[in-house]
N, C-alpha and C. Protein backbone atom coordinates (compact mmCIF):
# COMPACT_ATOMS: atom_id res chain seq x y z
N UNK A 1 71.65 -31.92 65.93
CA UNK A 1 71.52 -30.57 65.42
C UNK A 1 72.84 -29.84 65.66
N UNK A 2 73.03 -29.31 64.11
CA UNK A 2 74.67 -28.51 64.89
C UNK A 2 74.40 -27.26 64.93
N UNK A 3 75.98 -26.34 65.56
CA UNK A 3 75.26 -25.14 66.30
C UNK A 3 74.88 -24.07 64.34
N UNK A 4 75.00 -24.64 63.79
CA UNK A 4 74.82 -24.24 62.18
C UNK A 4 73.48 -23.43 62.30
N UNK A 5 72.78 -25.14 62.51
CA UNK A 5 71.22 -25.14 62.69
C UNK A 5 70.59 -24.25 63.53
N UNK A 6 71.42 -24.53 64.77
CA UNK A 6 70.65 -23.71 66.18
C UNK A 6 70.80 -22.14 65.63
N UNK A 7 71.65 -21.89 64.67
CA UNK A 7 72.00 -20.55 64.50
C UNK A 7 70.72 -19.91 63.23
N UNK A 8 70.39 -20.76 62.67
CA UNK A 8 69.38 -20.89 61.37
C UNK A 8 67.93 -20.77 62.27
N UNK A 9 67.60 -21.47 62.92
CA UNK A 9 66.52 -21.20 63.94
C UNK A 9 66.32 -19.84 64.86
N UNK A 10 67.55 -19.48 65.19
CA UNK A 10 68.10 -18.30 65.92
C UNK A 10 66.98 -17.52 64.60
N UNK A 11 67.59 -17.33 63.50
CA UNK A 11 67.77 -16.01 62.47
C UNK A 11 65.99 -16.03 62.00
N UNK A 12 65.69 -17.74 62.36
CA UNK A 12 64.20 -17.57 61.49
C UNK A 12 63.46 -17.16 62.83
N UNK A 13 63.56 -17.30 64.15
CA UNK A 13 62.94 -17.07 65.16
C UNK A 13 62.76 -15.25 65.05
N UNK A 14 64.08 -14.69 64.99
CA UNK A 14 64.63 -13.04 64.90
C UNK A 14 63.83 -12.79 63.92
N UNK A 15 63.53 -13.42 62.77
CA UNK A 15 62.81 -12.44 61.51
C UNK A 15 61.23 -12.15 61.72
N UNK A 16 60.74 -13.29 61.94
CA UNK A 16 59.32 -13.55 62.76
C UNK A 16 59.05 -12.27 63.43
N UNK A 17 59.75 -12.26 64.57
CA UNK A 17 59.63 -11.09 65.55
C UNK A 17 59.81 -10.23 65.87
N UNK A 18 60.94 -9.66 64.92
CA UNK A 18 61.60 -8.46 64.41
C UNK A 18 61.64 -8.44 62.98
N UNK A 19 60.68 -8.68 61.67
CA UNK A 19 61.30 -8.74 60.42
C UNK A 19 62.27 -7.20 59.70
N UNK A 20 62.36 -6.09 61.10
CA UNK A 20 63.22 -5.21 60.67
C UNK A 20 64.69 -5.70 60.03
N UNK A 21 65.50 -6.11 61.11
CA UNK A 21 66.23 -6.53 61.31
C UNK A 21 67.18 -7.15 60.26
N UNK A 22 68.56 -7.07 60.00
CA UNK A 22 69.51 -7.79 59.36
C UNK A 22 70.45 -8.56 60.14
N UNK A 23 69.67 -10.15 59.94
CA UNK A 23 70.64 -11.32 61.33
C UNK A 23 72.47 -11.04 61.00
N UNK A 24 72.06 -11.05 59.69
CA UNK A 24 73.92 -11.09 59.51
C UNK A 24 74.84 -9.95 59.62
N UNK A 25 73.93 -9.19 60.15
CA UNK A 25 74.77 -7.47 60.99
C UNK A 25 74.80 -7.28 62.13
N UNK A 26 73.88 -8.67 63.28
CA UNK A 26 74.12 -8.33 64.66
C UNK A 26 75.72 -9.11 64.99
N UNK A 27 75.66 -7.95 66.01
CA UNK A 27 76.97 -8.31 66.52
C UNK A 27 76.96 -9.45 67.46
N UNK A 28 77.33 -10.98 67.60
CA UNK A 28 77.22 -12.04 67.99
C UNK A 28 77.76 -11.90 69.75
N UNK A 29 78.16 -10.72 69.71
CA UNK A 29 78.73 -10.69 71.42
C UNK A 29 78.06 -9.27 72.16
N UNK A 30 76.94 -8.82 71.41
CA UNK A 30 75.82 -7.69 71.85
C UNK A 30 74.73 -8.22 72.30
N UNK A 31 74.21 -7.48 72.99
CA UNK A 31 72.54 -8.21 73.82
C UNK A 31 71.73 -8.56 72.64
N UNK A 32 71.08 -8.95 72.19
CA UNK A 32 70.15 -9.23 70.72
C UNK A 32 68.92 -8.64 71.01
N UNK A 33 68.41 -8.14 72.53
CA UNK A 33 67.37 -7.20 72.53
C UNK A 33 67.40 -5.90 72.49
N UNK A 34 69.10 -5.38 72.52
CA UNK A 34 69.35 -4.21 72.28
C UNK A 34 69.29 -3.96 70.87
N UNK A 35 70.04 -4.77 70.12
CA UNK A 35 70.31 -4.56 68.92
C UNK A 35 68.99 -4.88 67.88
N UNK A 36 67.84 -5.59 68.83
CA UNK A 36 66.70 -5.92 67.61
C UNK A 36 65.39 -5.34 68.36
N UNK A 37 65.65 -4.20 69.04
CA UNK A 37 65.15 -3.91 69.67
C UNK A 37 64.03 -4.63 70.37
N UNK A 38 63.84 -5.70 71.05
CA UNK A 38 63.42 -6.16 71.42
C UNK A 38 62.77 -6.30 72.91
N UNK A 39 61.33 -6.07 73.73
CA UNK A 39 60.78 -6.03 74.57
C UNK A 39 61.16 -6.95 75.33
N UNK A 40 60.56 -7.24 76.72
CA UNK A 40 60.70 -8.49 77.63
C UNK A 40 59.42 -9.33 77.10
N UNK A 41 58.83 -9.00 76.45
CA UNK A 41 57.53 -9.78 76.22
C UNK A 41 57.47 -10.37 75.03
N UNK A 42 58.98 -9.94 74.12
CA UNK A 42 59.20 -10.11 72.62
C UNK A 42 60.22 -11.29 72.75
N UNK A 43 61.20 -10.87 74.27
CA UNK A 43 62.25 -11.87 74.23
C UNK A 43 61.73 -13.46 75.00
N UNK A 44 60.81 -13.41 75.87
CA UNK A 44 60.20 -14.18 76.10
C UNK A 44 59.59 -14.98 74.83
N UNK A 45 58.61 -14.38 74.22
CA UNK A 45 58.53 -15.37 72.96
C UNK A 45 59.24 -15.77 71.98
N UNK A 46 60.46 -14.88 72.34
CA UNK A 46 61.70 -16.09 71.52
C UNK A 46 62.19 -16.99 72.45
N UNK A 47 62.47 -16.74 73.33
CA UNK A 47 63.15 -18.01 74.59
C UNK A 47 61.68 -19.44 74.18
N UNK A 48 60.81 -18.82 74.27
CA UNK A 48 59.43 -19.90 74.00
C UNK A 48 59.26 -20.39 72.83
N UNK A 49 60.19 -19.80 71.78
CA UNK A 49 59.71 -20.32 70.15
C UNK A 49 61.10 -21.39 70.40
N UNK A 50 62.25 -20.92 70.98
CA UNK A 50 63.33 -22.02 71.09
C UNK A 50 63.06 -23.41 71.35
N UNK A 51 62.22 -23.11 72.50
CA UNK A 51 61.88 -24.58 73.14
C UNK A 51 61.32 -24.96 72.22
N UNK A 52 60.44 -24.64 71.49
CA UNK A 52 59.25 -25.26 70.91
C UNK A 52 60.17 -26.47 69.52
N UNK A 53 61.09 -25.36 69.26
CA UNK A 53 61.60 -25.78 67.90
C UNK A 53 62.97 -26.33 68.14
N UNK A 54 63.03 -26.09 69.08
CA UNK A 54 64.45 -26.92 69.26
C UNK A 54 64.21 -28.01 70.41
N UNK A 55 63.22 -28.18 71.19
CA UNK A 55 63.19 -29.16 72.22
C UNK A 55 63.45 -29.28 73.38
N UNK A 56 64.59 -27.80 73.46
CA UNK A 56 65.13 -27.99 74.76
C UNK A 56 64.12 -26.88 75.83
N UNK A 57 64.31 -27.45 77.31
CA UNK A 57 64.07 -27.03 78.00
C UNK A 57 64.79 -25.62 78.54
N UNK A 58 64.62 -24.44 78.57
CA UNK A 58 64.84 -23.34 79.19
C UNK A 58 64.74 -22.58 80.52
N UNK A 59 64.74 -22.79 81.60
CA UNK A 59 64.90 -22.54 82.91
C UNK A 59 64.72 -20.80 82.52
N UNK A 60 63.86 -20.27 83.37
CA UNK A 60 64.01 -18.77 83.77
C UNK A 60 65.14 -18.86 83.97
N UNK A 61 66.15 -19.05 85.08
CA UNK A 61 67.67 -18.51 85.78
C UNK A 61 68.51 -18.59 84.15
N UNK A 62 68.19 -20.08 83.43
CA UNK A 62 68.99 -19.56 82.23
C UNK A 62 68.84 -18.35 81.42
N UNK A 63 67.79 -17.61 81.37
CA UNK A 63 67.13 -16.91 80.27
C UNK A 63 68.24 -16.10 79.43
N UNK A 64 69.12 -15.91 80.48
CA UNK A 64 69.82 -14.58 80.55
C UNK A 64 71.16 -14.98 79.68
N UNK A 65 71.66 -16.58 79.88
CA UNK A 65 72.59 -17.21 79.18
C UNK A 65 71.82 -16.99 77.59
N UNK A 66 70.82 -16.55 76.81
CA UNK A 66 70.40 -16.26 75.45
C UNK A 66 70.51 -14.82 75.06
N UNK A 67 70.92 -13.88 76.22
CA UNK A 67 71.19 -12.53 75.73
C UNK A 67 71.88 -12.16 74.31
N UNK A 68 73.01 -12.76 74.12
CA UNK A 68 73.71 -12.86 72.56
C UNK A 68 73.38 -13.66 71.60
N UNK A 69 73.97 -13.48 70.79
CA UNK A 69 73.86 -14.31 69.86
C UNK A 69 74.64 -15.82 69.79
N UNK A 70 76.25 -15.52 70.11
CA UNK A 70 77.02 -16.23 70.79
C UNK A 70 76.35 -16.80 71.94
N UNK A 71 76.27 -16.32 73.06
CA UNK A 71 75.66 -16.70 73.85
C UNK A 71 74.81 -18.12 74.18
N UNK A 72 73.82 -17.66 73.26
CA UNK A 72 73.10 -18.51 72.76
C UNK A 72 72.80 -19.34 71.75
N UNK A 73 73.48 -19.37 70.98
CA UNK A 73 73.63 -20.94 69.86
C UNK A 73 75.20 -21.64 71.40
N UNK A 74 75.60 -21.57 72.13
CA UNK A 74 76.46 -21.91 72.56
C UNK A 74 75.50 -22.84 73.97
N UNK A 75 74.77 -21.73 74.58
CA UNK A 75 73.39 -22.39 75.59
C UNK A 75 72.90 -23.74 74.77
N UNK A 76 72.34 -23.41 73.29
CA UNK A 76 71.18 -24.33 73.01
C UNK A 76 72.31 -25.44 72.07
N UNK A 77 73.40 -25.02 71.86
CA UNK A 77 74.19 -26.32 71.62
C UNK A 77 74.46 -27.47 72.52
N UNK A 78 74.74 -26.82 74.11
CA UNK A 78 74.98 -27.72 74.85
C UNK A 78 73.85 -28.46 75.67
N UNK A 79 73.04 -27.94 75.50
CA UNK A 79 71.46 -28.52 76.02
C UNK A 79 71.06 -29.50 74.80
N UNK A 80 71.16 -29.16 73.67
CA UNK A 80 71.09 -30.06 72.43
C UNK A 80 71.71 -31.47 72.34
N UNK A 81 72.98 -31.16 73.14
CA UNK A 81 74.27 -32.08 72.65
C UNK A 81 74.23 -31.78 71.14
N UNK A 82 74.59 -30.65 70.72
CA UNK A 82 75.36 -30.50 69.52
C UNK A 82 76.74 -30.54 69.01
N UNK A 83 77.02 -31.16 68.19
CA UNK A 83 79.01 -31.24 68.61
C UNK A 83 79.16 -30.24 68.16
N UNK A 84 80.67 -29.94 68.78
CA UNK A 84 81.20 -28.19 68.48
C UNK A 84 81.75 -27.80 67.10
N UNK A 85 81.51 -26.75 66.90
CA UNK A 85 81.75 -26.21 65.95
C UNK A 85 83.24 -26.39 65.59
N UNK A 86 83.78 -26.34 64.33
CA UNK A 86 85.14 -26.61 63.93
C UNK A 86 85.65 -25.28 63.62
């Protein structure tokens, strides 16, 4: 899976749970619960839709490495083994 994908999952996870939202206007280096306004109980079920759909395991202590957007296609690339982006 490349971080393409992880980023496509990102945007379908965000619409689900925020369908306010325009993925291709957050700022990739802003909290994504600020900007999608998002609860602890909203960001939790995205950290939980990740696993589900991407496979990987998520540690509470990581949670916090998914705050961005960057952030996180960068977390779930390297837990993936996704090769890096060009």
């Amino acid at each position: 899976m490349s971080e393409a994908d992880i980023r496509a999952v990102l945007r379908d996870e965000l619409a689900r749970l925020a369908p306010e939202i325009d993925f291709e206007a957050l700022d990739p280096a802003v909290d994504i619960r600020e900007q999608a306004d998002l609860d602890s109980m909203d960001f939790l079920n995205l950290v939980t839709a990740l696993h589900q759909r991407l496979g990987v395991d998520i540690p509470d202590a990581d949670a916090a490495s998914l705050a961005t957007l960057d952030g996180a296609v960068a977390y779930l690339a390297r837990k993936a083994g996704a090769p890096p982006s060009s």
